[in-house]
C-alpha atoms as a PDB file:
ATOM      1  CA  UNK A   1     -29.717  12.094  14.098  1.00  0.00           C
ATOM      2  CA  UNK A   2     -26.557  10.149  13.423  1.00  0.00           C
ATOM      3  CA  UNK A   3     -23.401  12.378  13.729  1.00  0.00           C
ATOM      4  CA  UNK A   4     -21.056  11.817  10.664  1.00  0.00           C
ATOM      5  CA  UNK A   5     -17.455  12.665  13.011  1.00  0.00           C
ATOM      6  CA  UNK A   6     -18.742   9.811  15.376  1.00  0.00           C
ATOM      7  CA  UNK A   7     -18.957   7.252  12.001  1.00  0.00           C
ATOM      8  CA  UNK A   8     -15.142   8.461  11.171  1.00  0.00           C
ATOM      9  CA  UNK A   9     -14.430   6.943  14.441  1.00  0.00           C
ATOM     10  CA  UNK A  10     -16.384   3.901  14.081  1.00  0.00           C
ATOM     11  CA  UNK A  11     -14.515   3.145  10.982  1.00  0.00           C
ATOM     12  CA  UNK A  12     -11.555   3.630  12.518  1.00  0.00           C
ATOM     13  CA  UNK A  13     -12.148   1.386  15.632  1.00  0.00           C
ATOM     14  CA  UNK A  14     -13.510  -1.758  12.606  1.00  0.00           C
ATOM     15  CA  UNK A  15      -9.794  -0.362  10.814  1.00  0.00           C
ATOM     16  CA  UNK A  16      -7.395  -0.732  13.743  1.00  0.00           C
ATOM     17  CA  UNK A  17      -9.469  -2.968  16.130  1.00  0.00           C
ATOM     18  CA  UNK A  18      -8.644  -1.589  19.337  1.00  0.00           C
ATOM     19  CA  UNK A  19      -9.722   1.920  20.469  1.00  0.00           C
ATOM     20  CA  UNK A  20      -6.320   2.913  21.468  1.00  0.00           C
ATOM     21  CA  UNK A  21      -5.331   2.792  17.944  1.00  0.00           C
ATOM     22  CA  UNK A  22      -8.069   4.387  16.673  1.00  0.00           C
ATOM     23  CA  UNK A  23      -7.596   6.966  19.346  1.00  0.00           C
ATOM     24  CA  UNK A  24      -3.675   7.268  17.954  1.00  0.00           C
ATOM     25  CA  UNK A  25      -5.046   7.102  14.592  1.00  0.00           C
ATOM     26  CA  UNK A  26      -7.502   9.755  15.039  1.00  0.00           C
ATOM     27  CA  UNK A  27      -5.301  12.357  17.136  1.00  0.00           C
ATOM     28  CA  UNK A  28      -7.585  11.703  19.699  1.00  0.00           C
ATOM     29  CA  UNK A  29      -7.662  10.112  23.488  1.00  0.00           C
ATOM     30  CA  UNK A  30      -8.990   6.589  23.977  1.00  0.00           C
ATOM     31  CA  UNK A  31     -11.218   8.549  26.137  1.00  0.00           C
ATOM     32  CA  UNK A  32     -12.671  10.492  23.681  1.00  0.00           C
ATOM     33  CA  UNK A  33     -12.735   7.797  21.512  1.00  0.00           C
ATOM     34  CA  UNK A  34     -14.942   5.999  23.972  1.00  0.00           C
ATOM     35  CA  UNK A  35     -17.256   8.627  24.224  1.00  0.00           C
ATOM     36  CA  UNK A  36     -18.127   9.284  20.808  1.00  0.00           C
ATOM     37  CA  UNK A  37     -18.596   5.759  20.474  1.00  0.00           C
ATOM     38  CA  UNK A  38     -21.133   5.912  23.055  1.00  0.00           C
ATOM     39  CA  UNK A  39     -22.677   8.463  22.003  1.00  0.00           C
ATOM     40  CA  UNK A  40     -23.288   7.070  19.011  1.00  0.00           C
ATOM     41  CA  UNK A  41     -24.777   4.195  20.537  1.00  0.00           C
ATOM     42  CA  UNK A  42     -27.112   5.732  22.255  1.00  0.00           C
ATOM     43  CA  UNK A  43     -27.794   7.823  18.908  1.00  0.00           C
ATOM     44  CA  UNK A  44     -28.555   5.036  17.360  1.00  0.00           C
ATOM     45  CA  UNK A  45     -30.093   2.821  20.250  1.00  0.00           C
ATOM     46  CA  UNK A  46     -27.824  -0.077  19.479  1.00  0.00           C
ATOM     47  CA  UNK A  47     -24.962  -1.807  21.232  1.00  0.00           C
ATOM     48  CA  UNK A  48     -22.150  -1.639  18.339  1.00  0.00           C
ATOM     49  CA  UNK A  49     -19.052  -3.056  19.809  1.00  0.00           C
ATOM     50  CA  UNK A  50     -18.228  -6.278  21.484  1.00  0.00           C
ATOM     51  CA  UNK A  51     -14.822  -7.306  23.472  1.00  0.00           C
ATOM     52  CA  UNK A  52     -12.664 -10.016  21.513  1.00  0.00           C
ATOM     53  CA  UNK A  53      -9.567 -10.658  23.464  1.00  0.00           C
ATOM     54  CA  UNK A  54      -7.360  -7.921  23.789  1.00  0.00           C
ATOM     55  CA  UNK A  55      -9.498  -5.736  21.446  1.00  0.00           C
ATOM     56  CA  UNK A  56     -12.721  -5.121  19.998  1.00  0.00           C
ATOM     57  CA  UNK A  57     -15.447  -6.125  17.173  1.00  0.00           C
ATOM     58  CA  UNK A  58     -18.535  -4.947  15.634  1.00  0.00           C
ATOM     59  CA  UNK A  59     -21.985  -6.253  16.550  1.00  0.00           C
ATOM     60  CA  UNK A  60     -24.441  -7.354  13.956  1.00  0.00           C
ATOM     61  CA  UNK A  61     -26.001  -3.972  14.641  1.00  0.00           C
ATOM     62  CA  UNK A  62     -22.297  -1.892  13.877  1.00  0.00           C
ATOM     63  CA  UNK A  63     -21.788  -4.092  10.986  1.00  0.00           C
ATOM     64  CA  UNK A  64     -24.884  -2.823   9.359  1.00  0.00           C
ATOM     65  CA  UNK A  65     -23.773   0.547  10.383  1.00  0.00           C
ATOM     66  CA  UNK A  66     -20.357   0.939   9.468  1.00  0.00           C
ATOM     67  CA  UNK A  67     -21.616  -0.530   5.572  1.00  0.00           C
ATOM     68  CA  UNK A  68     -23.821   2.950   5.951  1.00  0.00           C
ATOM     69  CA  UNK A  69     -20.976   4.914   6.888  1.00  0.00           C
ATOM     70  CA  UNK A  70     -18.614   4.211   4.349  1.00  0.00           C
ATOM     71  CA  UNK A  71     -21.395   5.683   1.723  1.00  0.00           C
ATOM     72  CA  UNK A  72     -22.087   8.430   3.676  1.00  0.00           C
ATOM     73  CA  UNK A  73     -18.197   9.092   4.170  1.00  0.00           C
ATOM     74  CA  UNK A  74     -17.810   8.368   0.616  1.00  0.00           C
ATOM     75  CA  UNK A  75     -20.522  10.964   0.069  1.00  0.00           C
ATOM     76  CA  UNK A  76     -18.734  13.431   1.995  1.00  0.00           C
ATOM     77  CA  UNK A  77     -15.719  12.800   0.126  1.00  0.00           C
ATOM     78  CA  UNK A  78     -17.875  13.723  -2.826  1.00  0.00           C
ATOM     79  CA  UNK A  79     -19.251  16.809  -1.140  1.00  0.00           C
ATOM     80  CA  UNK A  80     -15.923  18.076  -0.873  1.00  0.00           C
ATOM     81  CA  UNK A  81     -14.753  17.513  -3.888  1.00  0.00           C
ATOM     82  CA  UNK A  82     -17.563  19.503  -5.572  1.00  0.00           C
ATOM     83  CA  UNK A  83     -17.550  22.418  -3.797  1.00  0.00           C
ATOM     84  CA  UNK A  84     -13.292  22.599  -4.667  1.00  0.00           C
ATOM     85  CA  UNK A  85     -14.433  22.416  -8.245  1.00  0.00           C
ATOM     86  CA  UNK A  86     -16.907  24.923  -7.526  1.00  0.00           C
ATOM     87  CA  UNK A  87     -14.313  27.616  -6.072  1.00  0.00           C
ATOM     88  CA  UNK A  88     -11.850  26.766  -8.764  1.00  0.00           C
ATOM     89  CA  UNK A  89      -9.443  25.674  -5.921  1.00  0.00           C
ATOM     90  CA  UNK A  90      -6.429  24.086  -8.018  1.00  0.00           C
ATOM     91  CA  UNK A  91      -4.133  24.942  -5.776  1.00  0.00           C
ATOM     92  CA  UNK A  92      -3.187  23.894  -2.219  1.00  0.00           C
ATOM     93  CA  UNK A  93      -0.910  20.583  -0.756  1.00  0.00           C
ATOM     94  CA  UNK A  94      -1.449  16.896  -1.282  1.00  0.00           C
ATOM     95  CA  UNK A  95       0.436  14.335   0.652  1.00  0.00           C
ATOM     96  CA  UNK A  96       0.745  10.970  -1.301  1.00  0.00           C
ATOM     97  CA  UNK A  97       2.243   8.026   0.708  1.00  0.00           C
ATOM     98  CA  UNK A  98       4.157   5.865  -1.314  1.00  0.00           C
ATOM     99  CA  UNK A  99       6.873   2.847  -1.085  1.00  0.00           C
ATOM    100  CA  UNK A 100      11.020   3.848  -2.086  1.00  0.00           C
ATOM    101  CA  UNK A 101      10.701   2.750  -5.939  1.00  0.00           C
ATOM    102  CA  UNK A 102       7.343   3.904  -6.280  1.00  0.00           C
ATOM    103  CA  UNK A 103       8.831   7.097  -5.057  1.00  0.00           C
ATOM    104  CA  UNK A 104      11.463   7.437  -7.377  1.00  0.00           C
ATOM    105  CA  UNK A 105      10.138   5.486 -10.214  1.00  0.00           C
ATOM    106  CA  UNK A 106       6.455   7.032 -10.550  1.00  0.00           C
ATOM    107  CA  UNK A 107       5.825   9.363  -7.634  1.00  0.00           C
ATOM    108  CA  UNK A 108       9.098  11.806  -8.573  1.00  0.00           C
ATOM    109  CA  UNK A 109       8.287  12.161 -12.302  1.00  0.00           C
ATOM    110  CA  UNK A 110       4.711  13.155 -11.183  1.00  0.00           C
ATOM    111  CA  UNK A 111       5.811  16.014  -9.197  1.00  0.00           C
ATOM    112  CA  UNK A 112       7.726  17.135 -12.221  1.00  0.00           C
ATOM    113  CA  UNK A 113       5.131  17.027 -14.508  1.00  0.00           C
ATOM    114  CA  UNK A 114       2.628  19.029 -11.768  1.00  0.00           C
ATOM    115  CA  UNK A 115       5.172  21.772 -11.640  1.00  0.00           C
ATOM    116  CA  UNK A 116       4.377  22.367 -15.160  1.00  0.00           C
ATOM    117  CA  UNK A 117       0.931  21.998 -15.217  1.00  0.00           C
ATOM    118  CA  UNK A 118      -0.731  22.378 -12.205  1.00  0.00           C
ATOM    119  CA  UNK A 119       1.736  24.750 -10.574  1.00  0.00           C
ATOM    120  CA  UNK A 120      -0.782  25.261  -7.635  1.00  0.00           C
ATOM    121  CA  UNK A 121      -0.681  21.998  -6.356  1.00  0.00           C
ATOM    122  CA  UNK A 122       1.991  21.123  -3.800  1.00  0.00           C
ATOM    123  CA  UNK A 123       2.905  17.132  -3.203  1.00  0.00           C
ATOM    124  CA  UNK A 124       4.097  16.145  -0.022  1.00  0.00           C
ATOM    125  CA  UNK A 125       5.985  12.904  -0.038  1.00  0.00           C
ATOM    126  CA  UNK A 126       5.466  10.354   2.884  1.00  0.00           C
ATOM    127  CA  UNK A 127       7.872   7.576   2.606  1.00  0.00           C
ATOM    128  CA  UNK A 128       5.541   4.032   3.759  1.00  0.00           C
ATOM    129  CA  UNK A 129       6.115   0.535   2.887  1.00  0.00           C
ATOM    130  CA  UNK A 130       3.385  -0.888   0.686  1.00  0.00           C
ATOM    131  CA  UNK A 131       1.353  -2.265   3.477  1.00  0.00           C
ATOM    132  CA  UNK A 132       1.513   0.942   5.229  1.00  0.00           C
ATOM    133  CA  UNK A 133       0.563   3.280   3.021  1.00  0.00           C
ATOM    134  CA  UNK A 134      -3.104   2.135   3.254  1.00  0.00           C
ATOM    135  CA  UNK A 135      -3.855   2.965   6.637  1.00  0.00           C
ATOM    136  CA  UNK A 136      -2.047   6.282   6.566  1.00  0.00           C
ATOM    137  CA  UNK A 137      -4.899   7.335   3.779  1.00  0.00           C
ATOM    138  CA  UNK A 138      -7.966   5.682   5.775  1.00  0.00           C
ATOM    139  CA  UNK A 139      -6.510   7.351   8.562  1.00  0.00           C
ATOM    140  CA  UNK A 140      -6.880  10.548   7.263  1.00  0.00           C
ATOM    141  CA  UNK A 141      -3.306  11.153   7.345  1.00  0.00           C
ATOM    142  CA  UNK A 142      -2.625  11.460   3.313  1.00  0.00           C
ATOM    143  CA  UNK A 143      -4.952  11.775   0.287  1.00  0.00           C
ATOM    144  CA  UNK A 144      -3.264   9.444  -2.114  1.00  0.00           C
ATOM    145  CA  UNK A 145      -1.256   6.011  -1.685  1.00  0.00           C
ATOM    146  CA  UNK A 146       0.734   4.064  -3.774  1.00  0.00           C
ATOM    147  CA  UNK A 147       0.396   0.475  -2.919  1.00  0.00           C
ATOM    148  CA  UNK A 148       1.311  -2.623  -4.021  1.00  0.00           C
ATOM    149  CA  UNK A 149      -1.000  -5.925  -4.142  1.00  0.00           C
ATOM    150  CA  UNK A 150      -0.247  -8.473  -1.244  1.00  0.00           C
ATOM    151  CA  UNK A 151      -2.538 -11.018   0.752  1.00  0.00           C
ATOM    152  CA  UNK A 152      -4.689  -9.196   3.021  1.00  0.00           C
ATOM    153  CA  UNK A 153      -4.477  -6.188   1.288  1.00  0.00           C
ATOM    154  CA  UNK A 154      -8.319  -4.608   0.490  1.00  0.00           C
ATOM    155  CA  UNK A 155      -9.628  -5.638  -2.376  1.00  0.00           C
ATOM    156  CA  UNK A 156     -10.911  -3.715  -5.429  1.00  0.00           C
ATOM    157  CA  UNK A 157     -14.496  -3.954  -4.684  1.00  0.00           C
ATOM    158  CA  UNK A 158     -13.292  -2.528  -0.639  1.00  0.00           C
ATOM    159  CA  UNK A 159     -16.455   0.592   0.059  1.00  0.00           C
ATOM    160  CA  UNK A 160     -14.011   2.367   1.589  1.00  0.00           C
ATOM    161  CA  UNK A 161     -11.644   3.397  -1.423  1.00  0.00           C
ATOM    162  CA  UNK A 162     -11.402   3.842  -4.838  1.00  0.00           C
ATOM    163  CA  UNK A 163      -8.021   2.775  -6.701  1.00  0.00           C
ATOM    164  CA  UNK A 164      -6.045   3.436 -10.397  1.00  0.00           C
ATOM    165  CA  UNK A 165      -4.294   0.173 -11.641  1.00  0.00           C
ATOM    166  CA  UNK A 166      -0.531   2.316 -12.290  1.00  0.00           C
ATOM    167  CA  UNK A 167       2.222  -1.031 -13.139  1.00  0.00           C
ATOM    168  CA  UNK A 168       2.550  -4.558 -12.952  1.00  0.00           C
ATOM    169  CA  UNK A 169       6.537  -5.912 -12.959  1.00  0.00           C
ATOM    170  CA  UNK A 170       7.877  -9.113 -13.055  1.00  0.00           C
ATOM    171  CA  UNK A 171      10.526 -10.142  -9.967  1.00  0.00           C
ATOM    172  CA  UNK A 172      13.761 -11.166 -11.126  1.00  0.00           C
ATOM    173  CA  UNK A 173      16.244 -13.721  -9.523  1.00  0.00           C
ATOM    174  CA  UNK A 174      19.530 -12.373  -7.989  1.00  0.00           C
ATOM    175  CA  UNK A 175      22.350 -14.948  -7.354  1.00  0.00           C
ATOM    176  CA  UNK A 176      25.852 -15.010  -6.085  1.00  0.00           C
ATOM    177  CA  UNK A 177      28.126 -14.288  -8.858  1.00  0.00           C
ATOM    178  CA  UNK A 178      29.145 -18.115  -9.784  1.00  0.00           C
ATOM    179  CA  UNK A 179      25.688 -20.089  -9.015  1.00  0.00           C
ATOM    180  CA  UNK A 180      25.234 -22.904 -11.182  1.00  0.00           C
ATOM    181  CA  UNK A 181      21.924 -21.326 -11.962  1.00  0.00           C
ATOM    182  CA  UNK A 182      23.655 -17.820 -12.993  1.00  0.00           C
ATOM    183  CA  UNK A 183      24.212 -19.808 -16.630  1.00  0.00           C
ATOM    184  CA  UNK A 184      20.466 -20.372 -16.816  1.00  0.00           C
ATOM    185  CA  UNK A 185      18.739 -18.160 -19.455  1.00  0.00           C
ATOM    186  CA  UNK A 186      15.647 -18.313 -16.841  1.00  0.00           C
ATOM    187  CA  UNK A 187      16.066 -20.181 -13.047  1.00  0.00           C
ATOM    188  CA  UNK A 188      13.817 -21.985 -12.607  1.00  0.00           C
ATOM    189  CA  UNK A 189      12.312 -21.112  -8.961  1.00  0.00           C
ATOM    190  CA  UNK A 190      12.002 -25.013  -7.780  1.00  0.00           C
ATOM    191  CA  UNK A 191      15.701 -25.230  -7.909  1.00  0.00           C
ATOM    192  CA  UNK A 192      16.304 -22.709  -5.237  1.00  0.00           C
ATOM    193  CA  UNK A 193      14.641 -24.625  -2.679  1.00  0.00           C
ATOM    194  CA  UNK A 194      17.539 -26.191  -0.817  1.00  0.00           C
ATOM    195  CA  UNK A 195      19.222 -22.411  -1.151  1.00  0.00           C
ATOM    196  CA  UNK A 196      19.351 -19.841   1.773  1.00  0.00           C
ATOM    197  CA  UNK A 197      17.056 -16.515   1.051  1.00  0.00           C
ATOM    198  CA  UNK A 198      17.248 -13.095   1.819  1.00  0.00           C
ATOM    199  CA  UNK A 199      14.178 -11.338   1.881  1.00  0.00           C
ATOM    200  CA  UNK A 200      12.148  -8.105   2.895  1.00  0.00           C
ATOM    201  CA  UNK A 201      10.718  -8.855   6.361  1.00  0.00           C
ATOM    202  CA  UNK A 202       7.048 -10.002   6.782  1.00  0.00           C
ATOM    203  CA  UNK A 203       4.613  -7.674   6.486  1.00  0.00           C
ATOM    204  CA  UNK A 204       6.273  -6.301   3.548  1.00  0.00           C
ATOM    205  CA  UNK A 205       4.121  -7.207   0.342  1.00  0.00           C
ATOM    206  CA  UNK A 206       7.519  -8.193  -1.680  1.00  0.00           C
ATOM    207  CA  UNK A 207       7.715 -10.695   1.267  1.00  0.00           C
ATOM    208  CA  UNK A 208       4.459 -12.320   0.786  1.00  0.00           C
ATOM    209  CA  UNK A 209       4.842 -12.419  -3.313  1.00  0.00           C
ATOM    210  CA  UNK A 210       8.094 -14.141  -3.050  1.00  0.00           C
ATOM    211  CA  UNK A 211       6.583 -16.708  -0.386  1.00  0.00           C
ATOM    212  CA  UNK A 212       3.761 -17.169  -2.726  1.00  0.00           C
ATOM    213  CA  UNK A 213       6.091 -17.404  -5.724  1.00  0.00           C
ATOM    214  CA  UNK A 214       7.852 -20.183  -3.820  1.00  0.00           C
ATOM    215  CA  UNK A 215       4.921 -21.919  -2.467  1.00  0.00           C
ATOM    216  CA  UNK A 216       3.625 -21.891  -6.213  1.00  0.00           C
ATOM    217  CA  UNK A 217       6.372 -23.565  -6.948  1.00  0.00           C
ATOM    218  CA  UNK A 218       6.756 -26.540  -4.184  1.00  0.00           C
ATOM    219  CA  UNK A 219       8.509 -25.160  -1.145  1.00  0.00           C
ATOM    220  CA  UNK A 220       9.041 -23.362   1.837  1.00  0.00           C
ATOM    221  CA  UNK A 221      11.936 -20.713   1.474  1.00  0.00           C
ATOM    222  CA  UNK A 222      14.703 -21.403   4.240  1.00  0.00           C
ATOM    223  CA  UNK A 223      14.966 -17.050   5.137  1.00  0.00           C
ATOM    224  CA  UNK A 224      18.417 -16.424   6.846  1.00  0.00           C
ATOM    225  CA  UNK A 225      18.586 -12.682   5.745  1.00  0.00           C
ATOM    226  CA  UNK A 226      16.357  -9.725   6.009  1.00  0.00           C
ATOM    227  CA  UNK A 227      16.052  -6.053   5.243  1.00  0.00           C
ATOM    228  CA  UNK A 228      13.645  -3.906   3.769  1.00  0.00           C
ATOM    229  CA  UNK A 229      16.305  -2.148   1.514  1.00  0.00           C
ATOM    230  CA  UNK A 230      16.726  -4.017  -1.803  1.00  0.00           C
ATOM    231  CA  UNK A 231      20.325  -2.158  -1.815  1.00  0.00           C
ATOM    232  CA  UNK A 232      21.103  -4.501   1.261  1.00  0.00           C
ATOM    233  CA  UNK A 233      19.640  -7.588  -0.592  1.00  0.00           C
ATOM    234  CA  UNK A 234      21.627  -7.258  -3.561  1.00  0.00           C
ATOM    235  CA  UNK A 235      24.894  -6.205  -1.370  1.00  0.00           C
ATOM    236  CA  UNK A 236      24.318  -9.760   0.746  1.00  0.00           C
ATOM    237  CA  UNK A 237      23.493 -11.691  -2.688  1.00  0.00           C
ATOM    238  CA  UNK A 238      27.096 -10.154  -4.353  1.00  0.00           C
ATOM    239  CA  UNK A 239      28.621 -11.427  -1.046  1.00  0.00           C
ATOM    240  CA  UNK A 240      27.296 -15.137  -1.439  1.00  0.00           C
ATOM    241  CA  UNK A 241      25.165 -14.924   1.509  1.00  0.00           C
ATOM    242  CA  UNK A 242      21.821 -16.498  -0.218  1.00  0.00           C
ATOM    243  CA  UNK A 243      19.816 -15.430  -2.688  1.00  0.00           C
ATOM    244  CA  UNK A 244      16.907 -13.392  -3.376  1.00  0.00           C
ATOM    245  CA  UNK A 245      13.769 -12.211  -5.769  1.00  0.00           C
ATOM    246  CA  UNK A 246      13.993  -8.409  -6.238  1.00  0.00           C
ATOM    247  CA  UNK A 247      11.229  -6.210  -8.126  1.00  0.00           C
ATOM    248  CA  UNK A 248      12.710  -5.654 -11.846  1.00  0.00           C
ATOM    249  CA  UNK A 249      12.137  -1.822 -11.071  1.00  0.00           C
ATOM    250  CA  UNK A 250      14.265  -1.532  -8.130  1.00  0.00           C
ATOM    251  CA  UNK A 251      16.944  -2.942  -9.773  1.00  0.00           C
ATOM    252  CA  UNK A 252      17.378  -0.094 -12.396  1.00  0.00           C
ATOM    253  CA  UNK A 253      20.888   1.593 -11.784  1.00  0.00           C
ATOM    254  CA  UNK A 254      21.833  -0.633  -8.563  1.00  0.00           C
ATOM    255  CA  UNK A 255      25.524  -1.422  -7.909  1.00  0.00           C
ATOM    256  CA  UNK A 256      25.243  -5.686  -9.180  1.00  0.00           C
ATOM    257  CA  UNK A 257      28.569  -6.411  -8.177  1.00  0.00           C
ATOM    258  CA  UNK A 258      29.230 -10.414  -7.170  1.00  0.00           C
ATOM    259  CA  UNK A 259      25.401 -10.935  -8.509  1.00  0.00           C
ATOM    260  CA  UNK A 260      24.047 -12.436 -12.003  1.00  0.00           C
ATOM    261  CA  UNK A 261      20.500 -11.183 -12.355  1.00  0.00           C
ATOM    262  CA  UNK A 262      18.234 -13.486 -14.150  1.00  0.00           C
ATOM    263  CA  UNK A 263      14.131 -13.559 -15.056  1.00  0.00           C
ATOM    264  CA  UNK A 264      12.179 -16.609 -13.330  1.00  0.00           C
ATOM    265  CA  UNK A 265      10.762 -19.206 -15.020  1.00  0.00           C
ATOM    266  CA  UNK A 266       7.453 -21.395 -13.825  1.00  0.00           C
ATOM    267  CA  UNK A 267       4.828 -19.472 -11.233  1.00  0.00           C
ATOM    268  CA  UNK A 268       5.246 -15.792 -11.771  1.00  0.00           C
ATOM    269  CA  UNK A 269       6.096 -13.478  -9.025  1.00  0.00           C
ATOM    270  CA  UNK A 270       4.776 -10.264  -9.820  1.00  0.00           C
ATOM    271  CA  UNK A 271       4.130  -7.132  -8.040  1.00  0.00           C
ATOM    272  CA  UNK A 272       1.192  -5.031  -8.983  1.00  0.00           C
ATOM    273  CA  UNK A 273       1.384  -1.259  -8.151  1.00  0.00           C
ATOM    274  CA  UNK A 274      -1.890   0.905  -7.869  1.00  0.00           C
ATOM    275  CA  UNK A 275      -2.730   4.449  -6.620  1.00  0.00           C
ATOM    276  CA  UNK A 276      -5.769   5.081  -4.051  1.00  0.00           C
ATOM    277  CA  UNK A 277      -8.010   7.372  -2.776  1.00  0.00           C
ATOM    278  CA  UNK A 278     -10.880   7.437   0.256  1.00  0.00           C
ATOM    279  CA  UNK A 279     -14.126   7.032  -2.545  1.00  0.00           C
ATOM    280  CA  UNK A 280     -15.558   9.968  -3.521  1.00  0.00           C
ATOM    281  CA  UNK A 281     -12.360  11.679  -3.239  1.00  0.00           C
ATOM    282  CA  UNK A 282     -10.919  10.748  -6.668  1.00  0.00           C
ATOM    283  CA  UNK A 283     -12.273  13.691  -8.700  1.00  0.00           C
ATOM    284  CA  UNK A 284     -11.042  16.386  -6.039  1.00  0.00           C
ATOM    285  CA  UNK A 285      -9.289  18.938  -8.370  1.00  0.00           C
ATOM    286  CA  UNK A 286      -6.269  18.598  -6.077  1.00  0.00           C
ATOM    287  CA  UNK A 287      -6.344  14.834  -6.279  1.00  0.00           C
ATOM    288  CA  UNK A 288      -7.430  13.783  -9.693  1.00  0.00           C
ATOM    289  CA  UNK A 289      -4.570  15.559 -11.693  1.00  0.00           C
ATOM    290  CA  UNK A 290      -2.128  13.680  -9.113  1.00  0.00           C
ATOM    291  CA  UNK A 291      -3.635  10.842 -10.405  1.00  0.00           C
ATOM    292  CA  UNK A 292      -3.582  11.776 -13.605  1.00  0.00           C
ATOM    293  CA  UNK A 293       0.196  12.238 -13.523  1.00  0.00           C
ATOM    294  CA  UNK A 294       0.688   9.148 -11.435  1.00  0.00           C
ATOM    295  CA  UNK A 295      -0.836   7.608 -14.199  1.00  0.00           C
ATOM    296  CA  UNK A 296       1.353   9.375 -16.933  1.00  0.00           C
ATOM    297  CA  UNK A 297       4.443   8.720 -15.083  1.00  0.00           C
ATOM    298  CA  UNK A 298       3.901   4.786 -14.946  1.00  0.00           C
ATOM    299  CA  UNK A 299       2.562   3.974 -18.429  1.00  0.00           C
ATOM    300  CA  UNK A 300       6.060   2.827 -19.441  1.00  0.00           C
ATOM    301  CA  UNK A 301       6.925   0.784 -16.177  1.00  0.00           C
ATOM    302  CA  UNK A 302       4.576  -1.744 -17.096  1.00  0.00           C
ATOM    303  CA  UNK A 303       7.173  -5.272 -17.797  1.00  0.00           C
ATOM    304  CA  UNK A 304       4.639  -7.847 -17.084  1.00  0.00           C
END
């Protein structure tokens, strides 16, 4: 018989691609990571993994059986959930890993609202980029993310989760205080092509909508600056260091000195915000009111 703990840990070795990480991922030794892995194997009768350069990949044979164990991990989810309902368990912690704005725009309110009506429930905050709050959650390492749409992200139909559509926001154009643009009642985003950028770094998932936005619209941004804190972007913008696309959201009660702030015209750059859960987790009576609330808490952030 097939030992659930040992499909965690195939799903984490598909997730991360090495076993070291999975190992890190997991809390456990590469070691014991190996094991279990054999184990299963011989469970199973099956070679699962292959080498591929400096990591590994599934067989045929551990593609067929990690598309099992995200059901019967899903199921478990499920399982849990259930028998929570069925002890009236309300109460206890859930971390939710979630980007800055999301934090203070969506995640924050929730917690207010939960103190009023489910006072049981504790949230713990993890502050993650958008493309890192995923694997924290599939990781086992927090029950809720907020993400944010970007290529290579998992998409809707992914086994593995289930996700809650929260915002979708519009990015806006910020330019040096004097740009011939600034008198523009939209920029149009071809015209900033010979301009220099500043930008989140790659990896980030407002770095990959604004090089989509600009591909959409003809070119290849020249990036000179970079910083994951829109505070910084805006700061370098006012000081007529480039210019930049910045999430209409996190823009709400920054400092705009030096900058003039305008909506883009032609291909849209958008970023679309969701919350996620492992599947089968998303009517846990700790997690489905934090949902719920999530939910709440964005229905008037949605610009676009």
């Amino acid at each position: 018989m097939i030992d659930p703990r040992r499909l965690r840990v195939l799903r984490a070795v598909a997730d991360h691609r090495t076993v070291t990480a999975a190992a890190a991922a997991l809390y456990l030794t590469p070691s014991a990571v190996s094991q279990q892995l054999a184990a299963l194997e011989q469970e199973t009768g099956h070679a699962l993994l292959t080498r591929s350069g400096r990591g590994v990949r599934l067989t045929a044979a551990g593609e067929i059986l990690l598309t099992h164990a995200h059901e019967v991990l899903a199921q478990l989810e499920r399982a849990e959930a259930e028998l929570a309902a069925y002890a009236g368990g309300a109460a206890g912690e859930v971390t939710v890993a979630a980007f800055a704005t999301g934090i203070a725009e969506v995640l924050a309110p929730a917690i207010a609202h939960l103190a009023g009506s489910h006072p049981g429930i504790r949230v713990r905050v993890r502050d993650s980029e958008g493309d890192e709050s995923l694997p924290l959650l599939l990781d086992g390492r927090a029950d809720v993310a907020l993400a944010v749409e970007y290529r290579g992200a998992p998409t809707e139909d992914d086994p593995r989760l289930s996700r809650v559509p929260l915002y979708a926001e519009p990015f806006d154009a910020v330019l040096p205080e004097g740009h011939p643009l600034g008198r523009e009642v939209e920029v149009p985003l071809a015209e900033l092509s010979d301009s220099d950028w500043i930008s989140p770094y790659p990896g980030n998932p407002c770095h990959e909508v604004m090089r989509l936005a600009c591909e959409l619209a003809g070119f290849e941004p020249r990036l000179v600056h970079s910083s994951d804190d829109f505070r910084a972007v805006v700061a370098l913008a006012g000081a007529g260091a480039g210019v930049a696309l910045v999430p209409r959201s996190a823009l709400r009660g920054m400092e705009l000195k030096g900058t003039v702030v305008r909506p883009v015209s032609g291909p849209p750059a958008t970023r679309r915000v969701f919350a996620v859960v492992r599947r089968g987790a998303d009517h846990h009576p700790l997690i489905r009111p934090v949902l719920d609330a999530l939910t709440e808490s964005a229905s008037g952030l949605t610009t676009g």
